[in-house]
C-alpha atoms as a PDB file:
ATOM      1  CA  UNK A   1     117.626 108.735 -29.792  1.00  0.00           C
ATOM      2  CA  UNK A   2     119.355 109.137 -26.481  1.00  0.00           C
ATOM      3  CA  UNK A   3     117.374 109.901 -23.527  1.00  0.00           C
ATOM      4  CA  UNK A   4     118.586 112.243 -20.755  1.00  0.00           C
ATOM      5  CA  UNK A   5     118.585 111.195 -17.608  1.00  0.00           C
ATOM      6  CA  UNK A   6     116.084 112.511 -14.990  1.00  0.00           C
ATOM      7  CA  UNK A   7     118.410 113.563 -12.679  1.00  0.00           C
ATOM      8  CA  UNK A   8     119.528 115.600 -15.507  1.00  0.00           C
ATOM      9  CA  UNK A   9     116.235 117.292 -16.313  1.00  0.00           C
ATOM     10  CA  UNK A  10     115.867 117.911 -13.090  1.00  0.00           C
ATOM     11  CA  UNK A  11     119.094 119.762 -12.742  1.00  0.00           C
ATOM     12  CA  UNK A  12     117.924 122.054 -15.836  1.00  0.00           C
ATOM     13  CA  UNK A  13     115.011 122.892 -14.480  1.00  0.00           C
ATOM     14  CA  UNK A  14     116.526 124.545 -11.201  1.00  0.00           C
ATOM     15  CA  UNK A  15     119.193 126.454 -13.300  1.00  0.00           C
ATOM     16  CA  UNK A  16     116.038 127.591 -15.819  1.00  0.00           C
ATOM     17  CA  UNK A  17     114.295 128.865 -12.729  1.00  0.00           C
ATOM     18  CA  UNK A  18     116.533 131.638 -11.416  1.00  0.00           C
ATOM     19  CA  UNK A  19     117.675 132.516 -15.133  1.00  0.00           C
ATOM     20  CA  UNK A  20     113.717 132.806 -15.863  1.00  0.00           C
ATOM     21  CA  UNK A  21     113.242 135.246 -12.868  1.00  0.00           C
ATOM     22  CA  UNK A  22     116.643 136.933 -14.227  1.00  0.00           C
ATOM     23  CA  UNK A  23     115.184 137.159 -17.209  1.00  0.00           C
ATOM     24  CA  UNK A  24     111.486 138.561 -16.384  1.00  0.00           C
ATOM     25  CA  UNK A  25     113.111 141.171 -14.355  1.00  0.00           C
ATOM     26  CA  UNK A  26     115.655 142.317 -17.103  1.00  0.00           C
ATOM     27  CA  UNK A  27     112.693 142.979 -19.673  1.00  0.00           C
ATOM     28  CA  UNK A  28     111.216 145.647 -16.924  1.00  0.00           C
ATOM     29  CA  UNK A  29     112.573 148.442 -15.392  1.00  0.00           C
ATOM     30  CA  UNK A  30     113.239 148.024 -11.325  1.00  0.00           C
ATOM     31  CA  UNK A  31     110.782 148.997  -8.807  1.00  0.00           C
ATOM     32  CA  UNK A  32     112.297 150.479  -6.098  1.00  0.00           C
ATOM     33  CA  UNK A  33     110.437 151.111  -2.697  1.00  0.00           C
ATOM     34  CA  UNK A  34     110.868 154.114  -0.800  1.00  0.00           C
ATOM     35  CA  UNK A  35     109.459 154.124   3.099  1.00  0.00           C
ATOM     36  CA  UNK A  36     109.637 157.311   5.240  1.00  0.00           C
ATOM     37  CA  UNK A  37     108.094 158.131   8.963  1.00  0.00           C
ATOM     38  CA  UNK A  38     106.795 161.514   8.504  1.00  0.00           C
ATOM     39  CA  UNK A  39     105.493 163.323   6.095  1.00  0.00           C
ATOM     40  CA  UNK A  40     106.744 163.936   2.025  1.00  0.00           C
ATOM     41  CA  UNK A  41     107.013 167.487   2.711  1.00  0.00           C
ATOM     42  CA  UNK A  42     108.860 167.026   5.909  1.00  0.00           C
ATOM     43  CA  UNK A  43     111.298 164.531   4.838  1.00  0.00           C
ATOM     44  CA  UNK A  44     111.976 165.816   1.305  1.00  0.00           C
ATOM     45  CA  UNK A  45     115.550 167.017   1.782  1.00  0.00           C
ATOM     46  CA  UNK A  46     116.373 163.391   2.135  1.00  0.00           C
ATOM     47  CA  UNK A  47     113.659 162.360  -0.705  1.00  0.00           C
ATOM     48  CA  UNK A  48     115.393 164.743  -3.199  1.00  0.00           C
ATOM     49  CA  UNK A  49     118.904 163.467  -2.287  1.00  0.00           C
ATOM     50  CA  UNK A  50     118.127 159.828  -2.537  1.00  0.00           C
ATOM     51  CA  UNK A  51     116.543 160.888  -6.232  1.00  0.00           C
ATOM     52  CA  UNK A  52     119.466 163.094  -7.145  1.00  0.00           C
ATOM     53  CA  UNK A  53     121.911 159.706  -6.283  1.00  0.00           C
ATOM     54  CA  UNK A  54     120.039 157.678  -8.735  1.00  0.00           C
ATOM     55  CA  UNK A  55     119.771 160.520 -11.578  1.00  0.00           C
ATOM     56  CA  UNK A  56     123.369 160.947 -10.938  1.00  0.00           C
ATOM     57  CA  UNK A  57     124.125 157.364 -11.681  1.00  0.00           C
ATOM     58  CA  UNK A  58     121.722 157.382 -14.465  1.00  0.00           C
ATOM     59  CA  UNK A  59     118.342 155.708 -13.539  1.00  0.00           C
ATOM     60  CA  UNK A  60     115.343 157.756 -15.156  1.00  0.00           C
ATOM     61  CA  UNK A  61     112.220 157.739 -13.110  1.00  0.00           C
ATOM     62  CA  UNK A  62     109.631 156.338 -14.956  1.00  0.00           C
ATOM     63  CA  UNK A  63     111.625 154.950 -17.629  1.00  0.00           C
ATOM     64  CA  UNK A  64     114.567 152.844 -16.086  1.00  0.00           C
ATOM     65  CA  UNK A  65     113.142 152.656 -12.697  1.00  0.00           C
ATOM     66  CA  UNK A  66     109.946 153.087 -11.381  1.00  0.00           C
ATOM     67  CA  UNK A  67     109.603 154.421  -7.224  1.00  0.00           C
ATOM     68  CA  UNK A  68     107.347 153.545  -5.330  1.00  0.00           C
ATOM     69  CA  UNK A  69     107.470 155.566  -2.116  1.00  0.00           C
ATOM     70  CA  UNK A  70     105.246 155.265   1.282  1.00  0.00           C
ATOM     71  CA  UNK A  71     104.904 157.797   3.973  1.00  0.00           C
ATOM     72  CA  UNK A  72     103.298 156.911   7.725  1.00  0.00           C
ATOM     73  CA  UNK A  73     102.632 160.656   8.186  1.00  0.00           C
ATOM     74  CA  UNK A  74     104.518 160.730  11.875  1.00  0.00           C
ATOM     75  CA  UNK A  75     102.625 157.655  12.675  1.00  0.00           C
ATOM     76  CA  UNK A  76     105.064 154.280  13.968  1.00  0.00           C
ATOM     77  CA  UNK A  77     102.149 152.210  14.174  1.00  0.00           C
ATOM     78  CA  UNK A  78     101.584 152.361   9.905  1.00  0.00           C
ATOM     79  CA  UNK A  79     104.854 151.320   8.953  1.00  0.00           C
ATOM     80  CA  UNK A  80     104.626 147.744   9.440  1.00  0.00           C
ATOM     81  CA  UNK A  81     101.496 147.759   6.968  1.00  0.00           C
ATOM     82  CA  UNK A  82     102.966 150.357   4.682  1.00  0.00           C
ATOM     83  CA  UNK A  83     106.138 148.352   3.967  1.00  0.00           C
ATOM     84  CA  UNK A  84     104.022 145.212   3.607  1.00  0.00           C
ATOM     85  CA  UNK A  85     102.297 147.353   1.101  1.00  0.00           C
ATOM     86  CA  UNK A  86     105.585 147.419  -0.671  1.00  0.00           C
ATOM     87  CA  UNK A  87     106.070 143.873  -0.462  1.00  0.00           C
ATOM     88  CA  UNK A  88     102.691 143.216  -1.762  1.00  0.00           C
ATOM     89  CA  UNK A  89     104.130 145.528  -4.978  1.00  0.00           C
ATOM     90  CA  UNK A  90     106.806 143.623  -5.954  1.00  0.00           C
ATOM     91  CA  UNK A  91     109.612 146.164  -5.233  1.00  0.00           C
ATOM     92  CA  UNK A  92     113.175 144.859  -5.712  1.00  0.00           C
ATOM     93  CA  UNK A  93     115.062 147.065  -3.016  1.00  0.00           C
ATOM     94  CA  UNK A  94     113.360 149.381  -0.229  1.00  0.00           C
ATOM     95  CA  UNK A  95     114.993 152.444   0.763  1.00  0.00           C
ATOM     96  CA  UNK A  96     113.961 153.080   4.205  1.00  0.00           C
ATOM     97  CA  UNK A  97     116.499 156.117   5.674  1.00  0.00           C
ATOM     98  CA  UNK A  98     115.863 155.760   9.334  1.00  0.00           C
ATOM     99  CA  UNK A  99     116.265 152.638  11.962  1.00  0.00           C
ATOM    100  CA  UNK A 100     112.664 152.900  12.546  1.00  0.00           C
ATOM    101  CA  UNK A 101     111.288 152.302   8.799  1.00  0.00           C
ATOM    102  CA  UNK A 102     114.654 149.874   8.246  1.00  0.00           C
ATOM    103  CA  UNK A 103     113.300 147.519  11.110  1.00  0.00           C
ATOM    104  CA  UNK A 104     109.742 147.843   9.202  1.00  0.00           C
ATOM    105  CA  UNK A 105     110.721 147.082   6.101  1.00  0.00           C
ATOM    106  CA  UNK A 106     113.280 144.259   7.499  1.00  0.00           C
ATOM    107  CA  UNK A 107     110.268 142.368   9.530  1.00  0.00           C
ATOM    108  CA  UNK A 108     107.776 142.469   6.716  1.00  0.00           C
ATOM    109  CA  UNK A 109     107.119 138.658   5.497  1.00  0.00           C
ATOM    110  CA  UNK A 110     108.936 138.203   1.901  1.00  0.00           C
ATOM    111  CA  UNK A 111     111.074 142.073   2.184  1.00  0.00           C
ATOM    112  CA  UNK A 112     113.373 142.405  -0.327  1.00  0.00           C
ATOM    113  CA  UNK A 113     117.016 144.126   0.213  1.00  0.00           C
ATOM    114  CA  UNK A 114     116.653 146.705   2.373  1.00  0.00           C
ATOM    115  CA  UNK A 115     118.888 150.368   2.174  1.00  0.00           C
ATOM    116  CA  UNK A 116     118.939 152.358   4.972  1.00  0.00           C
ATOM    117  CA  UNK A 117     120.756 155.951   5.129  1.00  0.00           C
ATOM    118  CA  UNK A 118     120.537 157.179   8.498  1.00  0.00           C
ATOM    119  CA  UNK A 119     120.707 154.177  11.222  1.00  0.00           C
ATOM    120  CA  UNK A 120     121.377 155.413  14.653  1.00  0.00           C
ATOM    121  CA  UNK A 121     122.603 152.146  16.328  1.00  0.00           C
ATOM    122  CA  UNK A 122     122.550 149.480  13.310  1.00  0.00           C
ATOM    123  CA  UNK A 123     124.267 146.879  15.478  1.00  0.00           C
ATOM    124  CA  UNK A 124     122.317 147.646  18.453  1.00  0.00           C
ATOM    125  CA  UNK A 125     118.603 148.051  16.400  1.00  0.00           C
ATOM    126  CA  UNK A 126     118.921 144.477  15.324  1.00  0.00           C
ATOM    127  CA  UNK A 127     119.419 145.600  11.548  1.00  0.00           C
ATOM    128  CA  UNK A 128     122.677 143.988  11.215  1.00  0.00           C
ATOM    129  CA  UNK A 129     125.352 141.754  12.612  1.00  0.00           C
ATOM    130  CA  UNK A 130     128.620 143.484  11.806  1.00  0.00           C
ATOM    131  CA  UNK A 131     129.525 147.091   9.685  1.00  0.00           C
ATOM    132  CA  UNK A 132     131.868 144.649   7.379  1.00  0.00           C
ATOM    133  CA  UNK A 133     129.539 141.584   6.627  1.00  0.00           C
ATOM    134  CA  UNK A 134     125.378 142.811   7.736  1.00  0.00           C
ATOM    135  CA  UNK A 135     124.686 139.401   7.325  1.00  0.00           C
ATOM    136  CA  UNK A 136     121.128 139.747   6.611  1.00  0.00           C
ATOM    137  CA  UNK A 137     119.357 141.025   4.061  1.00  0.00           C
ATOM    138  CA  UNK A 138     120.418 144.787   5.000  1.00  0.00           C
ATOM    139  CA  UNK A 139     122.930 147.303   4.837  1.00  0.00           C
ATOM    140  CA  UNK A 140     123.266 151.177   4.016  1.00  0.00           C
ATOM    141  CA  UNK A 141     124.846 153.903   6.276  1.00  0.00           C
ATOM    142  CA  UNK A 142     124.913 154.746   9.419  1.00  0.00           C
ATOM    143  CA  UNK A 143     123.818 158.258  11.041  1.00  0.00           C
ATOM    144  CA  UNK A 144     126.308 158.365  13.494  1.00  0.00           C
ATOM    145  CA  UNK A 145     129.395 156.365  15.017  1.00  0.00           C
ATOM    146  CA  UNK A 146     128.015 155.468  18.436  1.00  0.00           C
ATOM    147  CA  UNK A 147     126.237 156.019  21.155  1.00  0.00           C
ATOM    148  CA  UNK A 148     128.963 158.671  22.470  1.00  0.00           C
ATOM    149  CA  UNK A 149     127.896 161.494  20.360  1.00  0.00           C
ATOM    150  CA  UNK A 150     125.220 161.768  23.010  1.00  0.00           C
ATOM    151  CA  UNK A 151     127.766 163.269  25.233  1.00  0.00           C
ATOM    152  CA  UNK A 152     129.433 165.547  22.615  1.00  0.00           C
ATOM    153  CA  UNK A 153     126.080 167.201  22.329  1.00  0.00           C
ATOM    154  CA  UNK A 154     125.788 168.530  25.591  1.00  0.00           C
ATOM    155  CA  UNK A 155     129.836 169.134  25.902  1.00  0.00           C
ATOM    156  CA  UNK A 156     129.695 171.548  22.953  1.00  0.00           C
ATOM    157  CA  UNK A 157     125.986 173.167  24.119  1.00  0.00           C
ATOM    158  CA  UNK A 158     127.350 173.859  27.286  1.00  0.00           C
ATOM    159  CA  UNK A 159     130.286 175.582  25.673  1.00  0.00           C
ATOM    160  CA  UNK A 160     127.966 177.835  23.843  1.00  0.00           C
ATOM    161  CA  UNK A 161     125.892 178.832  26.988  1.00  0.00           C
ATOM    162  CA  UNK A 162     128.760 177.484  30.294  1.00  0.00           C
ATOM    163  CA  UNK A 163     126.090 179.616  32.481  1.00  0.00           C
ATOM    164  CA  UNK A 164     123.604 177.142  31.987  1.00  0.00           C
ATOM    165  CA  UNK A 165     122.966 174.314  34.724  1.00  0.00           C
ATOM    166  CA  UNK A 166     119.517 172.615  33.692  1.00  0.00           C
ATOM    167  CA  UNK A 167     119.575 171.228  30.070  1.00  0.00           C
ATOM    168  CA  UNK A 168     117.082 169.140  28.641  1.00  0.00           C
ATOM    169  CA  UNK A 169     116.692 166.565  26.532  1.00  0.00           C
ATOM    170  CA  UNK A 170     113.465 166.335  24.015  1.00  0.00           C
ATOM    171  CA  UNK A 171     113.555 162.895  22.407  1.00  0.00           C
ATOM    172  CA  UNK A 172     110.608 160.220  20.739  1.00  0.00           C
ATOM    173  CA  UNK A 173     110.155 157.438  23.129  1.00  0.00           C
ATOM    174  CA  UNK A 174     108.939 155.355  20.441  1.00  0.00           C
ATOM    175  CA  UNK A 175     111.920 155.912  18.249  1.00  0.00           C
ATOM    176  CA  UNK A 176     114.482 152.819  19.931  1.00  0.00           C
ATOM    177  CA  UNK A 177     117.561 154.008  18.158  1.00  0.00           C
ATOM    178  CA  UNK A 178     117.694 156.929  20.400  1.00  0.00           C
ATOM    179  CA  UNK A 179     117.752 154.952  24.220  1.00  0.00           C
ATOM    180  CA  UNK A 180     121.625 154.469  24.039  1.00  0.00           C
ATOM    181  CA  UNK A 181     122.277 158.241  23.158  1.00  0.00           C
ATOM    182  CA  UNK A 182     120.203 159.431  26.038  1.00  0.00           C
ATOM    183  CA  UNK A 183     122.056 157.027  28.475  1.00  0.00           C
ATOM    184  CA  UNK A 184     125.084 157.997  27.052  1.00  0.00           C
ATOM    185  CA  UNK A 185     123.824 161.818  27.576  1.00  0.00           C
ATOM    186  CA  UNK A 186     122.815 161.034  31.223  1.00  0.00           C
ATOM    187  CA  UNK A 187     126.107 160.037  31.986  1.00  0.00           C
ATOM    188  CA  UNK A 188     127.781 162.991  30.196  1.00  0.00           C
ATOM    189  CA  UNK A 189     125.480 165.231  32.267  1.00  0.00           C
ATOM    190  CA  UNK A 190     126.936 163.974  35.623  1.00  0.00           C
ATOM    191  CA  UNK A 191     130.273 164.809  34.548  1.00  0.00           C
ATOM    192  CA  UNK A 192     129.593 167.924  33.344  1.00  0.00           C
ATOM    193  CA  UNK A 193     127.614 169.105  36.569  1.00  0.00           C
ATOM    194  CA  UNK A 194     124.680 169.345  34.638  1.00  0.00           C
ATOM    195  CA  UNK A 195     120.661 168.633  35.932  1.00  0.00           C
ATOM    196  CA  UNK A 196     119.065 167.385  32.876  1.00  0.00           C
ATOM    197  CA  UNK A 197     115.768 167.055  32.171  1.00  0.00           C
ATOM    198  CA  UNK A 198     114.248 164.489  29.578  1.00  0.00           C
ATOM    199  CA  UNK A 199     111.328 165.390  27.804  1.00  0.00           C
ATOM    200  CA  UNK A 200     108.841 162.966  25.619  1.00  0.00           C
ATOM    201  CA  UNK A 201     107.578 164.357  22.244  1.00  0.00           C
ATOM    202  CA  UNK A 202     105.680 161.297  20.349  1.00  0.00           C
ATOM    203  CA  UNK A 203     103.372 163.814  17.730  1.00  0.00           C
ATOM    204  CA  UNK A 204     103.747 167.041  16.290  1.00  0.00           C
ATOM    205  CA  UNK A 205     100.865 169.002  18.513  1.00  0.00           C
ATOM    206  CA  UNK A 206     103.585 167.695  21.769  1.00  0.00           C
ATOM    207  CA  UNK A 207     106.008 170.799  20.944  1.00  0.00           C
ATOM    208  CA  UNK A 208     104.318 173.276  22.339  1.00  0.00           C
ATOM    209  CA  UNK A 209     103.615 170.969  25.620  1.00  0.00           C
ATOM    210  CA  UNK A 210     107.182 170.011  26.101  1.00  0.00           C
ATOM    211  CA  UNK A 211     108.366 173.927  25.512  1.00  0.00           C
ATOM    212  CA  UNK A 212     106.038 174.920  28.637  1.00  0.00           C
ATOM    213  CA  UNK A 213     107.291 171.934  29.902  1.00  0.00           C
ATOM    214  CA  UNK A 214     110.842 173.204  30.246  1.00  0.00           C
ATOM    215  CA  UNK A 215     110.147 176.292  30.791  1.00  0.00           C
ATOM    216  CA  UNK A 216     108.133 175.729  34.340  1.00  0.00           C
ATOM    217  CA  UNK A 217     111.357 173.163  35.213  1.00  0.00           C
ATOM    218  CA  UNK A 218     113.293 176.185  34.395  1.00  0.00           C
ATOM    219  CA  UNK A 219     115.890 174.843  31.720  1.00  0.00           C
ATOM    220  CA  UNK A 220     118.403 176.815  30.024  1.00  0.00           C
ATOM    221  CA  UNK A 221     118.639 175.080  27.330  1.00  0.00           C
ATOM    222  CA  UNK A 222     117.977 171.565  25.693  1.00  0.00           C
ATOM    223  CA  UNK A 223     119.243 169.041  22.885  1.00  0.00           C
ATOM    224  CA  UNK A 224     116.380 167.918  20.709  1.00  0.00           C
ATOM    225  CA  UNK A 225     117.843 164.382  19.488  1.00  0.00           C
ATOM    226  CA  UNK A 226     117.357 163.180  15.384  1.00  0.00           C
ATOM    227  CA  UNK A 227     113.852 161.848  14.702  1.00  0.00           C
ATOM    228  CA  UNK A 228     111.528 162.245  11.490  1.00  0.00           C
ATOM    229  CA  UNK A 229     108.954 163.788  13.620  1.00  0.00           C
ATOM    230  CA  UNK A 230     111.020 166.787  14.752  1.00  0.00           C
ATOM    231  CA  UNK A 231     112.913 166.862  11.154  1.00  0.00           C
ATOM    232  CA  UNK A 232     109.448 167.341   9.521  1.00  0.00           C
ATOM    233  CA  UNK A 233     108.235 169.987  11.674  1.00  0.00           C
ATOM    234  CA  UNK A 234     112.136 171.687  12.270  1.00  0.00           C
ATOM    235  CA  UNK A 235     110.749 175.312  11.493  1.00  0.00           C
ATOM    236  CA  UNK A 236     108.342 174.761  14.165  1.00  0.00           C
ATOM    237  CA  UNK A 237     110.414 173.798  16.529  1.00  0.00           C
ATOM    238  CA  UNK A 238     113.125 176.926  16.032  1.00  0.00           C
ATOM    239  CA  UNK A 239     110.134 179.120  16.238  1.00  0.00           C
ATOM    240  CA  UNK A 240     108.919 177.531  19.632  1.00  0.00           C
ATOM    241  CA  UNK A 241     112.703 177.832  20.562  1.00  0.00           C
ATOM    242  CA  UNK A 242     113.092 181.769  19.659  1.00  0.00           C
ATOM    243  CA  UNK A 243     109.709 182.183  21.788  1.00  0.00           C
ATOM    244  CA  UNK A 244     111.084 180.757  24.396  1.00  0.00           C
ATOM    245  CA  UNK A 245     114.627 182.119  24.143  1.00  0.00           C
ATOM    246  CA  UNK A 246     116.068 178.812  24.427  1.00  0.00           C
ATOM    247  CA  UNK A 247     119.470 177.977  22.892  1.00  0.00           C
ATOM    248  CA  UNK A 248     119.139 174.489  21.573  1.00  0.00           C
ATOM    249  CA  UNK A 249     121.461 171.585  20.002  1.00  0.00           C
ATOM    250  CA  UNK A 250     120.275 169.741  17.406  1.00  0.00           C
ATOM    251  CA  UNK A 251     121.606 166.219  14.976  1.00  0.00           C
ATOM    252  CA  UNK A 252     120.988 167.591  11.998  1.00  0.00           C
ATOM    253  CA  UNK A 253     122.146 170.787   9.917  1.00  0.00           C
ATOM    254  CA  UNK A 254     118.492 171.145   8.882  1.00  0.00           C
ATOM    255  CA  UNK A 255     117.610 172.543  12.177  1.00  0.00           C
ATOM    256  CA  UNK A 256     119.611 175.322  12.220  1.00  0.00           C
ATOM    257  CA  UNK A 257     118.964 176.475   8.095  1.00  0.00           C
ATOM    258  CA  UNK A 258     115.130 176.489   9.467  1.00  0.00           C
ATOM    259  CA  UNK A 259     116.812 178.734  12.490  1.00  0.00           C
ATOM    260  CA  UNK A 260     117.934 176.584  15.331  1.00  0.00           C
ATOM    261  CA  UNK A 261     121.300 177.403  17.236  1.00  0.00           C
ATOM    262  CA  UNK A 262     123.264 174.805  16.968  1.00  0.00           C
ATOM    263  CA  UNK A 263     124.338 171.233  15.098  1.00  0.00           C
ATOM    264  CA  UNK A 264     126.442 168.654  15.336  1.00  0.00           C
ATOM    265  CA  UNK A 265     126.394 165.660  13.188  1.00  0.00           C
ATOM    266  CA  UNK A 266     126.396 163.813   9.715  1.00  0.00           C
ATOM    267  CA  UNK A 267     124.957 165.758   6.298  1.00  0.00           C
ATOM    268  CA  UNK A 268     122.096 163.782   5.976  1.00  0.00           C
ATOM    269  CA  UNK A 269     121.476 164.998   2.172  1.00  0.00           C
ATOM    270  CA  UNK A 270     124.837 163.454   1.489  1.00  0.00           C
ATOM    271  CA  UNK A 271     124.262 159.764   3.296  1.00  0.00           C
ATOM    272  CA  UNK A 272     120.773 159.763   1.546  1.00  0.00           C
ATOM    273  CA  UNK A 273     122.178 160.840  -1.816  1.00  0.00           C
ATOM    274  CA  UNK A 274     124.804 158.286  -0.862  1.00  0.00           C
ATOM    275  CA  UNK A 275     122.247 155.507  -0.669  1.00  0.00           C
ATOM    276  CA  UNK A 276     121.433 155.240  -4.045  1.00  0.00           C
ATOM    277  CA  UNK A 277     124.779 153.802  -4.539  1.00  0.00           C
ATOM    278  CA  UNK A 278     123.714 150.674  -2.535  1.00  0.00           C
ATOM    279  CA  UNK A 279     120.506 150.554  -4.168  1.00  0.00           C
ATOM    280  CA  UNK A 280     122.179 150.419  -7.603  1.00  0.00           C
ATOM    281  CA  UNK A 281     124.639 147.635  -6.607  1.00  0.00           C
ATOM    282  CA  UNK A 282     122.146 145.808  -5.268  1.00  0.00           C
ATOM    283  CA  UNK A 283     119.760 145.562  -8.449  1.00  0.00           C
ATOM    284  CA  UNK A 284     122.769 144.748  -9.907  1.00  0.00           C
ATOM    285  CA  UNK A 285     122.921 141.493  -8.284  1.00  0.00           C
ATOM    286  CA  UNK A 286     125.026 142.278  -5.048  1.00  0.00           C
ATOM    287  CA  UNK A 287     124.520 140.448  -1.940  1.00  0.00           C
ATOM    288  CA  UNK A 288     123.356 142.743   0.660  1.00  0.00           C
ATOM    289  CA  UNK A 289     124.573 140.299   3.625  1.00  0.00           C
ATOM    290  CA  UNK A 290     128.418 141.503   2.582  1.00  0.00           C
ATOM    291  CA  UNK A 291     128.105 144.893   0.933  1.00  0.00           C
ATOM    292  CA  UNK A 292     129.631 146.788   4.026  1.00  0.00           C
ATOM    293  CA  UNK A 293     127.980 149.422   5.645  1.00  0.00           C
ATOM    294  CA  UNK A 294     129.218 153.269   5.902  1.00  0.00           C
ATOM    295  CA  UNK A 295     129.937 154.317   9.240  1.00  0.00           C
ATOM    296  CA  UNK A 296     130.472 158.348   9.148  1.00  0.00           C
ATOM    297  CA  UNK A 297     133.959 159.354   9.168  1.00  0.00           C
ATOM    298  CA  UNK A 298     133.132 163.579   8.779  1.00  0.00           C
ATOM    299  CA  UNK A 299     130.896 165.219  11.743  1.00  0.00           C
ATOM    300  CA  UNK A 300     130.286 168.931  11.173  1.00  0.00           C
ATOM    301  CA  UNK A 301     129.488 171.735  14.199  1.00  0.00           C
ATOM    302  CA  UNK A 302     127.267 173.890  12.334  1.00  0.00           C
ATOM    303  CA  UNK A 303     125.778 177.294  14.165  1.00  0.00           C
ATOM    304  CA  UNK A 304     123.390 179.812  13.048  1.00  0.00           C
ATOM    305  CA  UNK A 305     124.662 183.305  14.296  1.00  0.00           C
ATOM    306  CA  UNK A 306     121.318 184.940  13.680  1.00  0.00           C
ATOM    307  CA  UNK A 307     120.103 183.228  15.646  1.00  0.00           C
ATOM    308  CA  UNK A 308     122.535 183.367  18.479  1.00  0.00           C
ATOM    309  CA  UNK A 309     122.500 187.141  18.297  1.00  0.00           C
ATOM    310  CA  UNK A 310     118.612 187.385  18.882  1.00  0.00           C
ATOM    311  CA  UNK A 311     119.330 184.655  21.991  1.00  0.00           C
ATOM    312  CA  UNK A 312     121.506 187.438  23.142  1.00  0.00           C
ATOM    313  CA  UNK A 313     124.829 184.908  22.948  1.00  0.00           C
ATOM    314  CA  UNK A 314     128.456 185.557  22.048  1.00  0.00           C
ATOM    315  CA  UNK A 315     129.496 182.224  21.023  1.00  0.00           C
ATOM    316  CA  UNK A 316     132.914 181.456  21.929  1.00  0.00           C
ATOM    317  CA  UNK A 317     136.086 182.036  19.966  1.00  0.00           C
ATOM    318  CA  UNK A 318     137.277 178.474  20.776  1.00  0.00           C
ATOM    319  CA  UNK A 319     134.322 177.437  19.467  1.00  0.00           C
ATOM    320  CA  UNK A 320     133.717 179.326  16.274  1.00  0.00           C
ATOM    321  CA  UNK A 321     136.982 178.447  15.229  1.00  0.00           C
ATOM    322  CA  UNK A 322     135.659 174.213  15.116  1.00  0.00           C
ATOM    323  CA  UNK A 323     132.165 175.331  13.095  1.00  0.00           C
ATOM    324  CA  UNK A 324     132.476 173.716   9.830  1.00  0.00           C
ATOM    325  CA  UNK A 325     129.587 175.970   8.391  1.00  0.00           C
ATOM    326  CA  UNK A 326     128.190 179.470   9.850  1.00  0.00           C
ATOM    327  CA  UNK A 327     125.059 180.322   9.142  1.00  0.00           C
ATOM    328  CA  UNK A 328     124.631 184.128   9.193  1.00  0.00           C
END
């Protein structure tokens, strides 16, 4: 009888290992983790998306892939132990949409692949090293090109209401991603001869503060910057902004279906449906560290001329002829 040598064993024994794991994880479905900011309700445009992606490319929940999904309920400070939680679950990919709930899920000890659908500054956030090779153990889309589109807010509010010489800005200090868009807004505002305001909304019940807020600084209008607190409370918000009869720019489309002014940005339904594309390569076996991630090559003006016409605006020819959607 011939004896093998131990080196040989040895070697066999490594190779066994991964094919093992392969092999445990082929005779289950995949658990995929799902990790928002706010609430279910309030983010569900992007929840139903993300679903729709992987019905689309055939997963069936609770038969070929199980979710698992996590919501901090507008609190920052839960995320780090809710995608720990995930962790803990055994989840083979998190989807976490926003730069806030990527870094999260990135940080917690023993994190799978990580998706993320709506980075504001991916580069800048720490998520990832380059859009062509992450590097890490992330990668998804990005929400929006750069830090510039900062200035394009204000340049097309202030071609809605050119009267207007006090603007503010309402953004989540505790949100990161946004710092290099209000920079970039600061210096926008110079150019344009504008006196802007910035205004700090952390919680839900801070609306109503930051509305009186602008209104004794007597602002004629204000950009309210992407963030899953304001998404999950946008019909709030466009209420609080009729009351007030403030025209307003907003990141997201959502705002203005819920009866907001103005938008300028990325569909998020589409990067979030869009994400289930990464998620599928990746329990596939690709590498996140070189699957390339989206930067957004399509931003739409969207305005709500309901809306406009109780504000008591005519919004410019020049300008209705660049909408990409009208909302009447």
């Amino acid at each position: 009888m011939k004896v093998k040598p131990l080196w040989t064993i040895v070697a066999l024994a490594l190779l066994a290992a991964p094919l093992a794991a392969d092999a445990q994880r082929a005779g289950r479905p995949p658990r995929v983790g799902m990790l928002y900011v706010g609430t279910l309700h309030g983010v569900n445009r992007c929840d139903e998306a993300f679903r729709a992606g992987l019905a689309e490319l055939g997963y069936i929940e609770g038969k070929s892939v199980f979710l698992e999904v996590r919501a901090g309920e507008g609190k920052f400070d839960r995320l780090g132990e809710l995608a720990a939680e995930l962790v803990r679950l055994k989840v083979d990919v998190i989807f976490a949409p926003g730069t806030v709930v990527a870094q999260s899920a990135k940080q917690a000890k023993g994190a799978p692949p990580v998706v993320f659908a709506s980075a504001a500054d991916p580069i800048g956030s720490g998520l990832i090293e380059r859009f062509g090779r992450p590097g890490g153990n992330l990668t998804g889309l990005s929400l929006i090109a750069g830090p510039e589109i900062g200035g394009k807010y204000l340049e097309l509010l202030r071609e809605a209401v050119p009267r207007v010489s006090r603007m503010a800005v309402i953004r989540n200090p505790d949100n990161p991603a946004l710092t290099p868009l209000v920079k970039e807004m600061e210096v926008a505002a110079r150019a344009l001869g504008v006196e802007l305001h910035l205004v700090a909304v952390r919680k839900a019940d801070e609306f109503d503060g930051a509305f009186t807020a602008m209104v004794q600084r007597r602002v004629g209008a204000f950009v309210l910057l992407p963030d899953p607190v304001s998404l999950s409370h946008r019909v709030e918000i466009a209420e609080l902004a009729s009351k007030h009869r403030l025209p307003a720019m907003y990141g997201l489309r959502e705002h203005v279906e819920a009866g907001g002014l103005m938008a300028y940005g990325v569909d998020l339904r589409h990067n979030c449906r869009r994400a289930a594309t990464f998620v599928d390569k990746i329990l596939k076996g690709a590498n996140p560290a070189t699957l390339p991630v989206e930067q957004p090559t399509k931003f739409e003006l969207v305005i709500n001329l309901k809306t406009a016409k109780a504000l008591g605006l005519t919004i410019p020819e020049s300008l209705r002829l660049r909408t990409d959607d009208v909302i009447q």
